[in-house]
PDB file of N, CA and C in Angstrom:
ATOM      1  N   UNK A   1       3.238 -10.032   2.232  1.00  0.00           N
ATOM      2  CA  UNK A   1       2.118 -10.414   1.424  1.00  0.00           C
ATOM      3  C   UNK A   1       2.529 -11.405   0.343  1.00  0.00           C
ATOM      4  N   UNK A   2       4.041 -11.481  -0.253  1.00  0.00           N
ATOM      5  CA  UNK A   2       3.964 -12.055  -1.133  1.00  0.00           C
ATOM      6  C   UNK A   2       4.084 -13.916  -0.519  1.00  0.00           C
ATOM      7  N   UNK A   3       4.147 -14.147   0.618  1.00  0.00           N
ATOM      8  CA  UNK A   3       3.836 -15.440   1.107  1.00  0.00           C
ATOM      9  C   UNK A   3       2.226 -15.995   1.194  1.00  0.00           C
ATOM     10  N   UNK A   4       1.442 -15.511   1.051  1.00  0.00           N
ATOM     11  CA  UNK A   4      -0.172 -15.430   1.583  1.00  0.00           C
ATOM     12  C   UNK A   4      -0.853 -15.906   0.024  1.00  0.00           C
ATOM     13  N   UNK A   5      -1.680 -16.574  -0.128  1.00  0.00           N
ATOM     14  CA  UNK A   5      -2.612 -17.247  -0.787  1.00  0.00           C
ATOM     15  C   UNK A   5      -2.408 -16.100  -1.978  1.00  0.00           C
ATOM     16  N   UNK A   6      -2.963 -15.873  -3.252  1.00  0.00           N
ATOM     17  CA  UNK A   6      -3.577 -14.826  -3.619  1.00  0.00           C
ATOM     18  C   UNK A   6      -4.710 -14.106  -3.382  1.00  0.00           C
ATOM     19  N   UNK A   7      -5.968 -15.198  -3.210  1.00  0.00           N
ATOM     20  CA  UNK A   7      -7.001 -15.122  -2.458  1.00  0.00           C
ATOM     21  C   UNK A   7      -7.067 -13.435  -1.138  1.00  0.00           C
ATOM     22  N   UNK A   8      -5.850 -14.496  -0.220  1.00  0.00           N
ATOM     23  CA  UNK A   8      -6.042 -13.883   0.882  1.00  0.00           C
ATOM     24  C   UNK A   8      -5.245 -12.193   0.847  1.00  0.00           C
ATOM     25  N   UNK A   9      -4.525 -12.365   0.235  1.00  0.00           N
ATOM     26  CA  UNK A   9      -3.758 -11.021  -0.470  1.00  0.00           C
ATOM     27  C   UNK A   9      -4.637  -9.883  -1.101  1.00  0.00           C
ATOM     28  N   UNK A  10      -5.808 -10.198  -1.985  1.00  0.00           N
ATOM     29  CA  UNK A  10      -6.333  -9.560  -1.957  1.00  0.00           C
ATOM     30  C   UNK A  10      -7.335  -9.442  -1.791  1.00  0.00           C
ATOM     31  N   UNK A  11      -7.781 -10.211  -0.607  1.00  0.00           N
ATOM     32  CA  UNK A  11      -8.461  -9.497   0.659  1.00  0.00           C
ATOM     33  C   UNK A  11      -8.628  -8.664   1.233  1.00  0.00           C
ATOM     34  N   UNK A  12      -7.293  -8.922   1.965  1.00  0.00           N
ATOM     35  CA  UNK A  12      -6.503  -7.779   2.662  1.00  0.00           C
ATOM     36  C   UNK A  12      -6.151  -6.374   2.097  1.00  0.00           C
ATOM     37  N   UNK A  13      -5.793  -5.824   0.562  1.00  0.00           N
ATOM     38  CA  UNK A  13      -5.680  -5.027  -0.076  1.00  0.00           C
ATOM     39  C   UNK A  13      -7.172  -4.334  -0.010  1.00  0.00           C
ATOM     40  N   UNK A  14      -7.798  -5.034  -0.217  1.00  0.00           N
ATOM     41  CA  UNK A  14      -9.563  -4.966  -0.443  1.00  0.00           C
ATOM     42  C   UNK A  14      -9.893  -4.223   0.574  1.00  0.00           C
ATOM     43  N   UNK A  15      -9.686  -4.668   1.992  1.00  0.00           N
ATOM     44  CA  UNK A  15      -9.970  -4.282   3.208  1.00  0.00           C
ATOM     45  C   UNK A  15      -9.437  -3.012   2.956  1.00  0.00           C
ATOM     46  N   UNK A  16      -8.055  -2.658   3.005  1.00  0.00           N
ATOM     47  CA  UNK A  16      -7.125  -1.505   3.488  1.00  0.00           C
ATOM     48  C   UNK A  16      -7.635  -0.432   2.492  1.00  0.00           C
ATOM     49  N   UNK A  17      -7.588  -0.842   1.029  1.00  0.00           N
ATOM     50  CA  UNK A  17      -8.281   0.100   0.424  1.00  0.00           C
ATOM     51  C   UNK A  17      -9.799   1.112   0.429  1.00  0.00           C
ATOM     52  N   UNK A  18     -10.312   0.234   1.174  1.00  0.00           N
ATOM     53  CA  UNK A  18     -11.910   0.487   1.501  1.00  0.00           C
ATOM     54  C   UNK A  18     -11.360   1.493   2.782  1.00  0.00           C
ATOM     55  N   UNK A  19     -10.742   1.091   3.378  1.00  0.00           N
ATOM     56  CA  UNK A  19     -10.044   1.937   5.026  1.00  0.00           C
ATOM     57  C   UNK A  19      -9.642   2.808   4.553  1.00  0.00           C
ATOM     58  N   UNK A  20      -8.699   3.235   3.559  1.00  0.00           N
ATOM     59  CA  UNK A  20      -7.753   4.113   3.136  1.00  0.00           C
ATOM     60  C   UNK A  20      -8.774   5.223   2.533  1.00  0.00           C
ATOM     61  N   UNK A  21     -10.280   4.561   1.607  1.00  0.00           N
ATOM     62  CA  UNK A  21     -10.997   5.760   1.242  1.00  0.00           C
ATOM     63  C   UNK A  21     -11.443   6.467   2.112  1.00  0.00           C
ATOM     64  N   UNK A  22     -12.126   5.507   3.391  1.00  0.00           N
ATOM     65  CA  UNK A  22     -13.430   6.143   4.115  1.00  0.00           C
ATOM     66  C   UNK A  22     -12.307   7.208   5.229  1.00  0.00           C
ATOM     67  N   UNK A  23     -11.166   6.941   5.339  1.00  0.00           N
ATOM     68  CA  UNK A  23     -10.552   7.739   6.209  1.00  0.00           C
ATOM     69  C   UNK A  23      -9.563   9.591   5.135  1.00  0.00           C
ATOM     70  N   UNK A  24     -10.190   9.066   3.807  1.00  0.00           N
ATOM     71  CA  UNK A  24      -9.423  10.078   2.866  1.00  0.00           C
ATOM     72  C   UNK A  24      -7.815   9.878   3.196  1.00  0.00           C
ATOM     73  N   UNK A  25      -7.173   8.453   3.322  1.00  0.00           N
ATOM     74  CA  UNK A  25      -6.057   8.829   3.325  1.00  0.00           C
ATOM     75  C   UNK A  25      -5.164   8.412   2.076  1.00  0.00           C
ATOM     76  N   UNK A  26      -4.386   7.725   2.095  1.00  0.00           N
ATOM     77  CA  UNK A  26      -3.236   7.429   0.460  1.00  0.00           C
ATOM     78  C   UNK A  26      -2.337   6.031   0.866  1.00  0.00           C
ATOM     79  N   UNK A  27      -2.333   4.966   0.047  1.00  0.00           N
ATOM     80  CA  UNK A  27      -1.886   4.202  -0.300  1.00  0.00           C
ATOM     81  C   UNK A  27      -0.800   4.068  -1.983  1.00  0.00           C
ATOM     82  N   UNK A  28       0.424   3.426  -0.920  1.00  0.00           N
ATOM     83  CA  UNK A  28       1.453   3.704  -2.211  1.00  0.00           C
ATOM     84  C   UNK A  28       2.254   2.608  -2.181  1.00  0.00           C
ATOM     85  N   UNK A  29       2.252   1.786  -3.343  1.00  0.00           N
ATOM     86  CA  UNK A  29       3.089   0.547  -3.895  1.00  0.00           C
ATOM     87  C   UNK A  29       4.427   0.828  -3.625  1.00  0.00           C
ATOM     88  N   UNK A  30       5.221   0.254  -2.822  1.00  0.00           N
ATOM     89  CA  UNK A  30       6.835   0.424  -2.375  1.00  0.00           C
ATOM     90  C   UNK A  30       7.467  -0.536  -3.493  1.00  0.00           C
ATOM     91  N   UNK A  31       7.020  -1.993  -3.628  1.00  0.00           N
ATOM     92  CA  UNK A  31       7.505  -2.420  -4.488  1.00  0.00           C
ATOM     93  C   UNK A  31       6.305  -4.282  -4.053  1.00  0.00           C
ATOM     94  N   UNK A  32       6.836  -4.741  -4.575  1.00  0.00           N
ATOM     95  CA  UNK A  32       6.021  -5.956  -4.811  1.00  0.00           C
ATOM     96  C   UNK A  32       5.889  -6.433  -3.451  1.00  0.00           C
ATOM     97  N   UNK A  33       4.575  -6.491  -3.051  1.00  0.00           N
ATOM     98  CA  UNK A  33       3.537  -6.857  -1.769  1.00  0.00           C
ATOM     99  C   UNK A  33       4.462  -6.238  -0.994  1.00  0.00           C
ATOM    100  N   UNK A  34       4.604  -4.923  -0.920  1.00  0.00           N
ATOM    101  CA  UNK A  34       4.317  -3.912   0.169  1.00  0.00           C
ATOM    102  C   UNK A  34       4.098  -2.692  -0.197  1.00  0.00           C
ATOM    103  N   UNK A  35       3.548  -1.931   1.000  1.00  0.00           N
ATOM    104  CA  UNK A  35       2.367  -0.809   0.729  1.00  0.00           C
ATOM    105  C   UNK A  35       3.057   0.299   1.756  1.00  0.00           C
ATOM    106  N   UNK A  36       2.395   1.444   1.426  1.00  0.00           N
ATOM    107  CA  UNK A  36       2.490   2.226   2.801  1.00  0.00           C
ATOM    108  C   UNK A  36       1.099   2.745   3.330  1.00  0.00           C
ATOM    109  N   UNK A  37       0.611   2.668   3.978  1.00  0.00           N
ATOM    110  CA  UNK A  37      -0.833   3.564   4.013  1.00  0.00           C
ATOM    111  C   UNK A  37      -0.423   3.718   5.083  1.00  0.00           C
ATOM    112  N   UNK A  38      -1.021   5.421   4.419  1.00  0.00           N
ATOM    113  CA  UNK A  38      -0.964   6.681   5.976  1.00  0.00           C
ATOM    114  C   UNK A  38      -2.243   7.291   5.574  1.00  0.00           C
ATOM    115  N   UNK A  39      -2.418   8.055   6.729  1.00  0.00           N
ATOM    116  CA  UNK A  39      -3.766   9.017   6.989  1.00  0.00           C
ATOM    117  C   UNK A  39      -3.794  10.042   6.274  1.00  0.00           C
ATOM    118  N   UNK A  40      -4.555  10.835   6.166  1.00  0.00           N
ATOM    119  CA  UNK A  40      -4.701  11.822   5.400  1.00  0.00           C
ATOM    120  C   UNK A  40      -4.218  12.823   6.160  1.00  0.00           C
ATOM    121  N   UNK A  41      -3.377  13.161   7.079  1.00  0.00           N
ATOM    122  CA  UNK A  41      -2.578  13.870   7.438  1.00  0.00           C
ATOM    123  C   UNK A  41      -1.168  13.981   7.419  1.00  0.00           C
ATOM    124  N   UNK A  42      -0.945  12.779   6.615  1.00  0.00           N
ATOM    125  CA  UNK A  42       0.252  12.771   6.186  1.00  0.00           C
ATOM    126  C   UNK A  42       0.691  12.785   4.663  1.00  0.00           C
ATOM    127  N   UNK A  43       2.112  12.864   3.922  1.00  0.00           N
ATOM    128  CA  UNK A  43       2.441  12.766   2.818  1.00  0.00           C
ATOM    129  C   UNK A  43       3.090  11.869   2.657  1.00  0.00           C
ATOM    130  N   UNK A  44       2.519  11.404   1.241  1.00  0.00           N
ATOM    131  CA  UNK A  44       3.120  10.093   0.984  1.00  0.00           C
ATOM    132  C   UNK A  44       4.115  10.651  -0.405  1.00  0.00           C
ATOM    133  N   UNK A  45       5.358  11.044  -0.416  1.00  0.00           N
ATOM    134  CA  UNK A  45       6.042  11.517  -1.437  1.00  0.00           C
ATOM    135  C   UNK A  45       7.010  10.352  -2.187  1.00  0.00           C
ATOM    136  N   UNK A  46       6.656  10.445  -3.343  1.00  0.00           N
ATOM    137  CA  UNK A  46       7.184   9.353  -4.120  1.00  0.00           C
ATOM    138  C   UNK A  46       6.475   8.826  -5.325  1.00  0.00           C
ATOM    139  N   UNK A  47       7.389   7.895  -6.337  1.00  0.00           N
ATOM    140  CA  UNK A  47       6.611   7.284  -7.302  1.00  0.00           C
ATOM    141  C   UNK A  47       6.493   5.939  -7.120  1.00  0.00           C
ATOM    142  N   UNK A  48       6.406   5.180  -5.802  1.00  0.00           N
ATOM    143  CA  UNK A  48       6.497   4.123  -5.685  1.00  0.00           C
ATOM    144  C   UNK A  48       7.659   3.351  -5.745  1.00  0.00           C
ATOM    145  N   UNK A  49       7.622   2.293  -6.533  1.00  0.00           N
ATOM    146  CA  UNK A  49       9.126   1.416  -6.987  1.00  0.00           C
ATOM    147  C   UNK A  49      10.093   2.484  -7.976  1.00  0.00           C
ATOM    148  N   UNK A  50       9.724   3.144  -8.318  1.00  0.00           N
ATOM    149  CA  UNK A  50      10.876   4.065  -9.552  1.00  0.00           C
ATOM    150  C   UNK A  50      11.261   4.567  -8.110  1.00  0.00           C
ATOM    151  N   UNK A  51      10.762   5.255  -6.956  1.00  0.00           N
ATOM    152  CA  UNK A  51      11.883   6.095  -6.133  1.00  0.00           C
ATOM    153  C   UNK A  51      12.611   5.278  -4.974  1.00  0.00           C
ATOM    154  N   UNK A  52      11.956   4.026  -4.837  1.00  0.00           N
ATOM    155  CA  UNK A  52      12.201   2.853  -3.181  1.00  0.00           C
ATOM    156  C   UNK A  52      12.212   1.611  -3.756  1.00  0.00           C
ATOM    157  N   UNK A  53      12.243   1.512  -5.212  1.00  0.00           N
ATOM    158  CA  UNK A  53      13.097   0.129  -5.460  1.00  0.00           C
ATOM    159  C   UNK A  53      14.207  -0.263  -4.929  1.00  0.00           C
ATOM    160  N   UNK A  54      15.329   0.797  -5.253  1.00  0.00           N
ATOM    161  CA  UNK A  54      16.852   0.088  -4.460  1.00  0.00           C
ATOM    162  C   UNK A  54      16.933  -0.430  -3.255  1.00  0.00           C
ATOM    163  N   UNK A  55      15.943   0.271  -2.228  1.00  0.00           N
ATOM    164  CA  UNK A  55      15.482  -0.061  -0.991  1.00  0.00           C
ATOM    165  C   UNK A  55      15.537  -1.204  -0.375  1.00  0.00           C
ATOM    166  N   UNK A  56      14.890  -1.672  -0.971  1.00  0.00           N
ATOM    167  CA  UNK A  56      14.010  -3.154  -0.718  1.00  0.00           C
ATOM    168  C   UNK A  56      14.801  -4.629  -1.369  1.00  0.00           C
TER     169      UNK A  56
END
């Protein structure tokens, strides 16, 4: 994401977020323009960049 317009970036966020409600699932900031979204049958454990910064 961090190559893509801003525009089109958050678009796309726009989209996934609207997806992520109507399905009750969870979206979580890994670190700058990337995400994880899972279903609501799964766990998303973490604080984002404080636990998957070094990661990346």
């Amino acid at each position: 994401m961090e190559e893509l317009e801003l525009d089109t970036a958050q678009r796309i966020l726009d989209f996934l977020s609207g997806a992520v409600y109507a399905l009750n699932g969870t979206m979580c900031k890994i670190s700058r323009g990337i995400f994880v979204v899972a279903p609501n049958n799964y766990d998303v454990v973490g604080n984002g960049e404080d636990d998957y910064g070094d990661l990346v």
